[in-house]
N, C-alpha and C. Protein backbone atom coordinates (compact mmCIF):
# COMPACT_ATOMS: atom_id res chain seq x y z
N UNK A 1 -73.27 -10.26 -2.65
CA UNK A 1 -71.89 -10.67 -2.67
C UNK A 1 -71.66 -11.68 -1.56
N UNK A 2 -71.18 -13.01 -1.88
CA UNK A 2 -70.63 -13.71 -1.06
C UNK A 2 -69.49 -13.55 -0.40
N UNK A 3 -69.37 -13.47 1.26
CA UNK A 3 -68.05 -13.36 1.57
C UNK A 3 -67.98 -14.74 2.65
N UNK A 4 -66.49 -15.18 2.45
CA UNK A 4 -66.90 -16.60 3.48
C UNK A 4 -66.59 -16.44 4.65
N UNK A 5 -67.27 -16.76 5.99
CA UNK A 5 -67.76 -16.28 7.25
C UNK A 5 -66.87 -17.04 8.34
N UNK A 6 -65.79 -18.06 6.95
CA UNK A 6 -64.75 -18.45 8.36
C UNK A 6 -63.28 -17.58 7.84
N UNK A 7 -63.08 -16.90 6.94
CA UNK A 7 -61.85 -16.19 6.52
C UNK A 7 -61.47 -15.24 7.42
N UNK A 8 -60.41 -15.21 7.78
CA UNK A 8 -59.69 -14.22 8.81
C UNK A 8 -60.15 -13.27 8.78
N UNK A 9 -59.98 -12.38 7.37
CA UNK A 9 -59.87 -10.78 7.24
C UNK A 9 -61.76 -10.91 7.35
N UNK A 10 -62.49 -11.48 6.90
CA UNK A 10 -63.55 -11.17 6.88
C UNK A 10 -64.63 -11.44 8.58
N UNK A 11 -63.90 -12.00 9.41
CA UNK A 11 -63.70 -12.38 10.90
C UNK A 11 -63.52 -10.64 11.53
N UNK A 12 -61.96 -10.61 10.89
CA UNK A 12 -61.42 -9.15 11.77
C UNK A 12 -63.19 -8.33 10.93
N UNK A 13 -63.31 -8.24 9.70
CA UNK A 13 -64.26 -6.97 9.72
C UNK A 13 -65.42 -7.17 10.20
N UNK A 14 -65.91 -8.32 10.54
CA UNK A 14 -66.90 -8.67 11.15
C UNK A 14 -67.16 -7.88 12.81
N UNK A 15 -65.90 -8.22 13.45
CA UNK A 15 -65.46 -7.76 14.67
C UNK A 15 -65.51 -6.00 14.94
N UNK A 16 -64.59 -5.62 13.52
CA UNK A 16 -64.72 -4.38 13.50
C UNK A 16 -66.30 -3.94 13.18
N UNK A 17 -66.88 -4.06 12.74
CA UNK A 17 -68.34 -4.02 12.50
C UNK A 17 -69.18 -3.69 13.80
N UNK A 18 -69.03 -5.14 14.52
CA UNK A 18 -69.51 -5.22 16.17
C UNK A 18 -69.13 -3.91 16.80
N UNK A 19 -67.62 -3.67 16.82
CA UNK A 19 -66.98 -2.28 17.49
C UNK A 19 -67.93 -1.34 16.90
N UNK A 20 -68.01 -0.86 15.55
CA UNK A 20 -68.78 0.16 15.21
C UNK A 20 -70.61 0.51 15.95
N UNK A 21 -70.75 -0.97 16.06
CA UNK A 21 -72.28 -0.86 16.80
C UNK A 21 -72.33 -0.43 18.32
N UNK A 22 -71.21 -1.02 18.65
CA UNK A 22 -70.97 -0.63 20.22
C UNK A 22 -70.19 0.97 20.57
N UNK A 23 -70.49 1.48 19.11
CA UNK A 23 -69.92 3.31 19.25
C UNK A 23 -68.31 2.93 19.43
N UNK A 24 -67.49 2.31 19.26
CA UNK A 24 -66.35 2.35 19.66
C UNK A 24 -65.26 2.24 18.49
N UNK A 25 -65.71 3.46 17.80
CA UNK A 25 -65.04 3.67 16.34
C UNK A 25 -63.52 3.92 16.17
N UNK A 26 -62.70 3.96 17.18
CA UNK A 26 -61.63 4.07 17.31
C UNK A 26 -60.94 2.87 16.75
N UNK A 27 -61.45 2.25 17.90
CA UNK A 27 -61.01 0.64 17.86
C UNK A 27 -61.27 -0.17 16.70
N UNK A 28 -62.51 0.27 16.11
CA UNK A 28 -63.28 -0.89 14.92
C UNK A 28 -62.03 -0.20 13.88
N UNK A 29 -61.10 1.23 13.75
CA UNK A 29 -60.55 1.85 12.34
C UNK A 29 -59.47 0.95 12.94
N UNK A 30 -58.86 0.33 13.97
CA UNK A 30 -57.47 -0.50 13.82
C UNK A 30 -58.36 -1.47 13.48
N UNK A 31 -58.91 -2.06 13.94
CA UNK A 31 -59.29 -3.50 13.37
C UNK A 31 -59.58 -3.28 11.81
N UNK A 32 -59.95 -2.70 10.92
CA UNK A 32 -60.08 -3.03 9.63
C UNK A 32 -58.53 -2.56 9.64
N UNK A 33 -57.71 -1.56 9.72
CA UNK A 33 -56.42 -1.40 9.38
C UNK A 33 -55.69 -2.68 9.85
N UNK A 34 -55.78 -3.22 10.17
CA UNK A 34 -55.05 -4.76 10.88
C UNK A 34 -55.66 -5.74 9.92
N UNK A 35 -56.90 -5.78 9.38
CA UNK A 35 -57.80 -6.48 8.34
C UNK A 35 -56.65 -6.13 6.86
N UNK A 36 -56.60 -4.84 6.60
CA UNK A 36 -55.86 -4.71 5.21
C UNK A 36 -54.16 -4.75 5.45
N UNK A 37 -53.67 -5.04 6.54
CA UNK A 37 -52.36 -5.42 6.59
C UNK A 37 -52.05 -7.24 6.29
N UNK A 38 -53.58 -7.31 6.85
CA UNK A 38 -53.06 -8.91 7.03
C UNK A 38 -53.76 -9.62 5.53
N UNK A 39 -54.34 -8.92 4.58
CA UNK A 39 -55.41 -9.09 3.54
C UNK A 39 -54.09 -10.18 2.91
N UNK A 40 -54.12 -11.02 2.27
CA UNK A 40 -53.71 -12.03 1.14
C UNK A 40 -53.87 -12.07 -0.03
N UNK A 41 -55.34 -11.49 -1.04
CA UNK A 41 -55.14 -11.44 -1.73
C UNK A 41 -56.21 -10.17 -2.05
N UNK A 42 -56.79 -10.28 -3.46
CA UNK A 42 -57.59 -8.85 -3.82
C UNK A 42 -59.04 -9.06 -3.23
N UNK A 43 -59.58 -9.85 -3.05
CA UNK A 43 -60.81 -10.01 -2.39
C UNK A 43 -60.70 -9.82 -0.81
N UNK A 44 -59.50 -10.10 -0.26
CA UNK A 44 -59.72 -9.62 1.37
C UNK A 44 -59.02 -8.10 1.14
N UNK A 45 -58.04 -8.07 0.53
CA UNK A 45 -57.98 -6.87 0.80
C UNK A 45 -58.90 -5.38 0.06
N UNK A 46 -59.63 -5.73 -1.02
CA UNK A 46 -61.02 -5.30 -1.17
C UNK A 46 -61.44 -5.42 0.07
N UNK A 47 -62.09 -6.27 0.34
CA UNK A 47 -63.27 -6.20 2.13
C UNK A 47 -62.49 -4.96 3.23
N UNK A 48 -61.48 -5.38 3.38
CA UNK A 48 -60.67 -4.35 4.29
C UNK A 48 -60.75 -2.52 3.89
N UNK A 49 -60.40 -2.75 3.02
CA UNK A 49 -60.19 -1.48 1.78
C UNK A 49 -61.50 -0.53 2.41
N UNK A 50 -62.34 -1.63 1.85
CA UNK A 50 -64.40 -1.05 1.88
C UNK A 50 -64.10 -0.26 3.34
N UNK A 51 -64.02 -1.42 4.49
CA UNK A 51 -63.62 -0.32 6.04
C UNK A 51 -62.84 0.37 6.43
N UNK A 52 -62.27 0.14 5.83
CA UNK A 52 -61.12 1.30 6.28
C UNK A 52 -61.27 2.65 5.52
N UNK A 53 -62.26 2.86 4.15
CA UNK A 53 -62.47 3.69 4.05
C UNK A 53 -63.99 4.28 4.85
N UNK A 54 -64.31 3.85 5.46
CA UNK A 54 -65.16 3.97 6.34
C UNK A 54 -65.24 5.19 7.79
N UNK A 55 -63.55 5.11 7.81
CA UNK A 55 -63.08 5.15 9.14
C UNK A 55 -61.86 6.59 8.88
N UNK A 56 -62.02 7.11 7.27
CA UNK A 56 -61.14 8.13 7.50
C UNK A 56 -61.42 9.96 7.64
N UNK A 57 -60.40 10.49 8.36
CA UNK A 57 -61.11 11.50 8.84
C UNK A 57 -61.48 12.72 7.82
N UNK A 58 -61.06 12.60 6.19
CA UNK A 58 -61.02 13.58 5.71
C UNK A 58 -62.15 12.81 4.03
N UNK A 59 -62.58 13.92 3.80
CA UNK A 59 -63.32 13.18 2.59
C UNK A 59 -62.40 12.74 1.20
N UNK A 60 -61.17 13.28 1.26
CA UNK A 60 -60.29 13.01 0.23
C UNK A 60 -59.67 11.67 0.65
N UNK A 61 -59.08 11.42 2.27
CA UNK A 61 -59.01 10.03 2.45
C UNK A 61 -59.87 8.86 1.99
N UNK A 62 -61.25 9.05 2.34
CA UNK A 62 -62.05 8.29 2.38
C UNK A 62 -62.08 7.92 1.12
N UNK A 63 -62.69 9.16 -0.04
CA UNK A 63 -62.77 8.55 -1.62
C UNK A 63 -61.53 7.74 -2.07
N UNK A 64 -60.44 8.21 -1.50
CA UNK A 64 -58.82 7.26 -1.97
C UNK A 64 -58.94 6.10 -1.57
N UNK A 65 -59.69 5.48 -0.27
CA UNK A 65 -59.46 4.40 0.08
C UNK A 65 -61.23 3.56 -0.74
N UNK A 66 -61.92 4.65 -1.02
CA UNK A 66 -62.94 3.67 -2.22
C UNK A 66 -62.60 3.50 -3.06
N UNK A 67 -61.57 4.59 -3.74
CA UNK A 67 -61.07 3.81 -5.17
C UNK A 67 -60.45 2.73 -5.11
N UNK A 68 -59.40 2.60 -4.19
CA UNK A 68 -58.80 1.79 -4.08
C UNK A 68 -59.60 0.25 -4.01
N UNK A 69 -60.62 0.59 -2.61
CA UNK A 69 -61.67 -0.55 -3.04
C UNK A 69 -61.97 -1.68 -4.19
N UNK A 70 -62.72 -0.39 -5.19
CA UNK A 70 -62.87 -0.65 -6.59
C UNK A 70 -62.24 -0.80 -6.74
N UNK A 71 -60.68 -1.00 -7.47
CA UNK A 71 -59.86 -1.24 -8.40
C UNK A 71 -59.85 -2.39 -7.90
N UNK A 72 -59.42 -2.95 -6.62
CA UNK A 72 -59.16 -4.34 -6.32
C UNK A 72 -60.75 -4.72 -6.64
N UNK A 73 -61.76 -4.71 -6.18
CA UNK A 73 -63.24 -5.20 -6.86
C UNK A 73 -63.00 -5.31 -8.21
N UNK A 74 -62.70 -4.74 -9.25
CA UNK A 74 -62.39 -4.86 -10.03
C UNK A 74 -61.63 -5.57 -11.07
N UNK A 75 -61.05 -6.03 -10.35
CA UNK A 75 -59.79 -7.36 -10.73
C UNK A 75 -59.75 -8.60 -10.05
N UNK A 76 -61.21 -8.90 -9.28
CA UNK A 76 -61.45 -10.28 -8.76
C UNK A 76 -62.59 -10.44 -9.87
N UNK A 77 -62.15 -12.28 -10.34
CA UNK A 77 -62.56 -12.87 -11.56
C UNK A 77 -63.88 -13.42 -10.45
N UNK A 78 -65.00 -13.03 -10.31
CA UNK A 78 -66.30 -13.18 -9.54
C UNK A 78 -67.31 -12.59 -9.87
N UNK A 79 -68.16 -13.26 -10.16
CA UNK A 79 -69.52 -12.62 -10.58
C UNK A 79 -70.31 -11.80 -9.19
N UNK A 80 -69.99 -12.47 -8.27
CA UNK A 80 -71.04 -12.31 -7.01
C UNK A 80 -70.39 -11.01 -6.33
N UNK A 81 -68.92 -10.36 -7.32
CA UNK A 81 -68.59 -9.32 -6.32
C UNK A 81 -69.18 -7.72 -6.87
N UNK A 82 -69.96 -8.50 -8.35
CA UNK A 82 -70.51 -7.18 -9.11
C UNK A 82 -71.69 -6.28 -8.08
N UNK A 83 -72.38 -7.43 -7.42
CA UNK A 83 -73.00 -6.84 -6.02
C UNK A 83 -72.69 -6.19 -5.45
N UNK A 84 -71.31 -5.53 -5.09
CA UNK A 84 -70.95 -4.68 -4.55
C UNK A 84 -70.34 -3.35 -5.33
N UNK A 85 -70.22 -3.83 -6.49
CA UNK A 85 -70.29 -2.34 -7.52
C UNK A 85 -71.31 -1.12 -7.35
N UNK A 86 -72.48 -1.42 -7.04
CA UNK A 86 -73.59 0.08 -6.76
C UNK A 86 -72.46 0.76 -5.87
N UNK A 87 -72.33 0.10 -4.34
CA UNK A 87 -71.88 0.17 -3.48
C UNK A 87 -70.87 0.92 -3.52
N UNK A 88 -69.74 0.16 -4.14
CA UNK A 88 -68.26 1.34 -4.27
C UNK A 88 -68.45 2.64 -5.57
N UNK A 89 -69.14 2.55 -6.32
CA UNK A 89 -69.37 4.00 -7.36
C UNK A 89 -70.15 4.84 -6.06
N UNK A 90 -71.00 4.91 -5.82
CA UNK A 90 -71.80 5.36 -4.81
C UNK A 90 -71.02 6.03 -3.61
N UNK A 91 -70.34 5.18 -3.46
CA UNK A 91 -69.24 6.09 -2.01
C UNK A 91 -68.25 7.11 -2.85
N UNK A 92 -67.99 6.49 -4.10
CA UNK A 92 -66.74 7.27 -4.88
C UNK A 92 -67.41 8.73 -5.13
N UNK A 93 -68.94 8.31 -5.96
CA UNK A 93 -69.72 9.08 -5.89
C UNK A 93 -69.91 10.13 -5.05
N UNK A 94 -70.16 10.11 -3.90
CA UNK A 94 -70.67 10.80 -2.94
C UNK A 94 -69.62 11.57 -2.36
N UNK A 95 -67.73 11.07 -2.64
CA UNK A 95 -66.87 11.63 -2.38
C UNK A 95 -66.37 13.08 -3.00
N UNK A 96 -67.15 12.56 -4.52
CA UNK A 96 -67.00 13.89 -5.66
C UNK A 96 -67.76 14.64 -5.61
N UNK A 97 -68.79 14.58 -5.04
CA UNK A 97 -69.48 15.79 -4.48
C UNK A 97 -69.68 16.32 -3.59
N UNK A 98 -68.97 15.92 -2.29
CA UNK A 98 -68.79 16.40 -1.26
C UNK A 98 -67.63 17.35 -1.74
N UNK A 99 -66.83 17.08 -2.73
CA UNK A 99 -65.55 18.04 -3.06
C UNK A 99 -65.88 18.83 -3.81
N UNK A 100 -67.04 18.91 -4.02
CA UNK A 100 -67.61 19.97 -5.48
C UNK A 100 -66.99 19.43 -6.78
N UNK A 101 -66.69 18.26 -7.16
CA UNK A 101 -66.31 17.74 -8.40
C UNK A 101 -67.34 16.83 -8.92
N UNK A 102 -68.57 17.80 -9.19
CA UNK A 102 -69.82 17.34 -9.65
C UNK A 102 -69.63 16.04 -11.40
N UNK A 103 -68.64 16.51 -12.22
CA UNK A 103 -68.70 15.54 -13.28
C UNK A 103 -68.20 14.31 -12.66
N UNK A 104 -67.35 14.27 -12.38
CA UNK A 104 -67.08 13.09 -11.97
C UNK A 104 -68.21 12.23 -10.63
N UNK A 105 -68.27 12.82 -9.91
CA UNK A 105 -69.28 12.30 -9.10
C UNK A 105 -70.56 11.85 -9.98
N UNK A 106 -71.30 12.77 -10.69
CA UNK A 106 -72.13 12.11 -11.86
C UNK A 106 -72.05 10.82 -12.71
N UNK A 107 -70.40 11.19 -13.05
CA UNK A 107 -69.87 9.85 -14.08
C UNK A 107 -70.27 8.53 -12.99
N UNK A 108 -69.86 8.82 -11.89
CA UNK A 108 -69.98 7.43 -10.78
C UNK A 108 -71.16 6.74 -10.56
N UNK A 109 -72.00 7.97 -10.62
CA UNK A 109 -73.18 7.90 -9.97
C UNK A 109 -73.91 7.13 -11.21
N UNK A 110 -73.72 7.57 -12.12
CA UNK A 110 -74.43 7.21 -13.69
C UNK A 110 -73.99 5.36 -13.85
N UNK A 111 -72.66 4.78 -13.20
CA UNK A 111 -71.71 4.17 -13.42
C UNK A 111 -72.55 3.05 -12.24
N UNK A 112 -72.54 3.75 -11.08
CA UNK A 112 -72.88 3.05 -10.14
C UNK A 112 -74.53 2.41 -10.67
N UNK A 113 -75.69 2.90 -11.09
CA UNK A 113 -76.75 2.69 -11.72
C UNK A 113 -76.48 1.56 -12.93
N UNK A 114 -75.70 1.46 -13.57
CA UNK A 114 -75.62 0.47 -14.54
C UNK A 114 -75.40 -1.14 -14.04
N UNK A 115 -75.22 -1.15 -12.51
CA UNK A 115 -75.06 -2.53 -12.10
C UNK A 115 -75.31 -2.31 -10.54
N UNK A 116 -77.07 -1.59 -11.09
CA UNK A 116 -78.27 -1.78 -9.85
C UNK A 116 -78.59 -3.21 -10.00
N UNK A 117 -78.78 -3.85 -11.41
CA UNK A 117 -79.72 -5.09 -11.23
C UNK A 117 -78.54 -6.42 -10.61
N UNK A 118 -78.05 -5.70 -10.23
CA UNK A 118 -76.89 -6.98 -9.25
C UNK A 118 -77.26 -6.97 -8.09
N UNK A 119 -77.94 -5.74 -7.44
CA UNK A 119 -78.07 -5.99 -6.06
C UNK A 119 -79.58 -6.68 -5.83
N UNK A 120 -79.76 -7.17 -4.69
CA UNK A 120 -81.04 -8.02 -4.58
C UNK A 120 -82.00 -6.96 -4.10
N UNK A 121 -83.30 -7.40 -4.25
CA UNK A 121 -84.21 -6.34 -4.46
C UNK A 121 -84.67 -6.33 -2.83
N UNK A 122 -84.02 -5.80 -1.81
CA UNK A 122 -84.05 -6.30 -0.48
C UNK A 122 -83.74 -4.45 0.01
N UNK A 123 -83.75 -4.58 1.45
CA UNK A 123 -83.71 -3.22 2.18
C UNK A 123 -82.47 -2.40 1.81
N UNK A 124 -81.05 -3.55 1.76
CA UNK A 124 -80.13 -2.85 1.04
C UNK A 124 -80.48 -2.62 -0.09
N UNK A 125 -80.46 -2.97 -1.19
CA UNK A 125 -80.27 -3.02 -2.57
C UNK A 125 -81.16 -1.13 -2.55
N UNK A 126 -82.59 -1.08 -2.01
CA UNK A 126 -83.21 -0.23 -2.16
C UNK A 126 -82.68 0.70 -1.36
N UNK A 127 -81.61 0.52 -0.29
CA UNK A 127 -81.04 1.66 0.07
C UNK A 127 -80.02 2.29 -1.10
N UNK A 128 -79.37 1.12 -1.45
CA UNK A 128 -78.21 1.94 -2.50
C UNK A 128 -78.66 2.19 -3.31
N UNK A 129 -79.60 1.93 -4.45
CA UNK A 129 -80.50 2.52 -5.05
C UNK A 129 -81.06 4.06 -5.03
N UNK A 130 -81.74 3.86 -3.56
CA UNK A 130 -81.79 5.66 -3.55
C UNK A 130 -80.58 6.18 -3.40
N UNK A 131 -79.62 6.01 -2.70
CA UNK A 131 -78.67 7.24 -2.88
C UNK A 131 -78.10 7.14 -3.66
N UNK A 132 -78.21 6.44 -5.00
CA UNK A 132 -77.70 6.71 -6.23
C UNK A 132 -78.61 7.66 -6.96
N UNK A 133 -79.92 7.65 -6.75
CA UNK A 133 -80.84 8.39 -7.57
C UNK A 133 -81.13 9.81 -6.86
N UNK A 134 -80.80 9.76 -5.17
CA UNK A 134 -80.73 10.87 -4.49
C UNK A 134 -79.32 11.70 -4.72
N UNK A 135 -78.67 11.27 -4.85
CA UNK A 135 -76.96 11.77 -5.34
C UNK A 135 -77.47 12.90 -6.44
N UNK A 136 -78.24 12.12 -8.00
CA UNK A 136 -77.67 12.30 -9.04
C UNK A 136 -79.16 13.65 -8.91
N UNK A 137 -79.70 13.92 -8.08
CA UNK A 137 -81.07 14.82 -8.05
C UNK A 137 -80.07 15.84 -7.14
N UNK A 138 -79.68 15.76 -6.18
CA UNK A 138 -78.61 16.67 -5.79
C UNK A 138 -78.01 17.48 -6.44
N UNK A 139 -77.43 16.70 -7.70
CA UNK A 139 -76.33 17.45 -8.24
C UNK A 139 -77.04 18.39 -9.48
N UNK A 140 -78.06 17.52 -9.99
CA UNK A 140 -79.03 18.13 -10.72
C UNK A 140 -79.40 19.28 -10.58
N UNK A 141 -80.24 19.77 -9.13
CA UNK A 141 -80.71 20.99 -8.56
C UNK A 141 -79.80 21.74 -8.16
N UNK A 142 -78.08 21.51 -7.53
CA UNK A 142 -77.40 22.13 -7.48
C UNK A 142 -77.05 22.86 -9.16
N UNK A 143 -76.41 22.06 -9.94
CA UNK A 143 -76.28 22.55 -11.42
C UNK A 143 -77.14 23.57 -11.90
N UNK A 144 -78.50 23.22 -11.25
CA UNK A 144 -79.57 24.49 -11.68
C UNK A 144 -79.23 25.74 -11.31
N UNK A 145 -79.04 25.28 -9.90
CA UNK A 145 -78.89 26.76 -9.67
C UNK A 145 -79.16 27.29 -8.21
């Protein structure tokens, strides 16, 4: 996914990013919340969305602020943002089964796999990859039993 590296909101998450490396997670959750106040349209405020669900304290927050994600991903006319589709099923994913709402987390997970071949075949791509295939083996062996 292309994001352009002189755009405000994508500046602030950049920044917030830095904060997160320097342990100072407080600070990096206003900076993306200051990122999705100041967002303009569905692509920054997608980017914002992505961190700020990053940054919330409850797992029902967090999946609300991935859906939300997605839906705006969803409604930007861009090919290059399908790259980040593994990405948001995968968190949505991982939200529904942290809640014990195994079908749906499956549906995501199954959802998120249908637009693996968007991501590049690189350290990410093969990270989100496994925890789409590690998710859906989870829920598998749980279901067993």
């Amino acid at each position: 996914m292309y994001l352009e590296p002189d755009n405000k909101i994508v500046k602030l998450c950049a920044g917030g990013m830095d904060l997160e490396g320097e342990g100072k997670n407080e600070e990096a959750a206003k900076v993306f919340l200051q990122a999705w106040e100041q967002a303009g349209d569905d692509k920054e405020k997608f980017t914002a969305a992505h961190y700020v669900a990053r940054h919330q304290k409850s797992v029902a927050d967090k999946l609300a602020w991935d859906e939300i994600a997605l839906e705006l991903a969803l409604k930007i006319n861009d090919d290059s943002i399908k790259g980040a589709y593994p990405s948001l099923y995968l968190n949505i994913a991982k939200g529904y089964e942290d809640l014990k709402e195994f079908e749906k987390a499956t549906k995501n997970y199954e959802t998120a796999l249908n637009y693996i071949d968007f991501l590049h075949e690189d350290g990410y791509g093969k990270m989100i990859k496994g925890g789409v295939e590690n998710g859906l083996e989870r829920i598998k062996a749980h279901l067993k039993g």
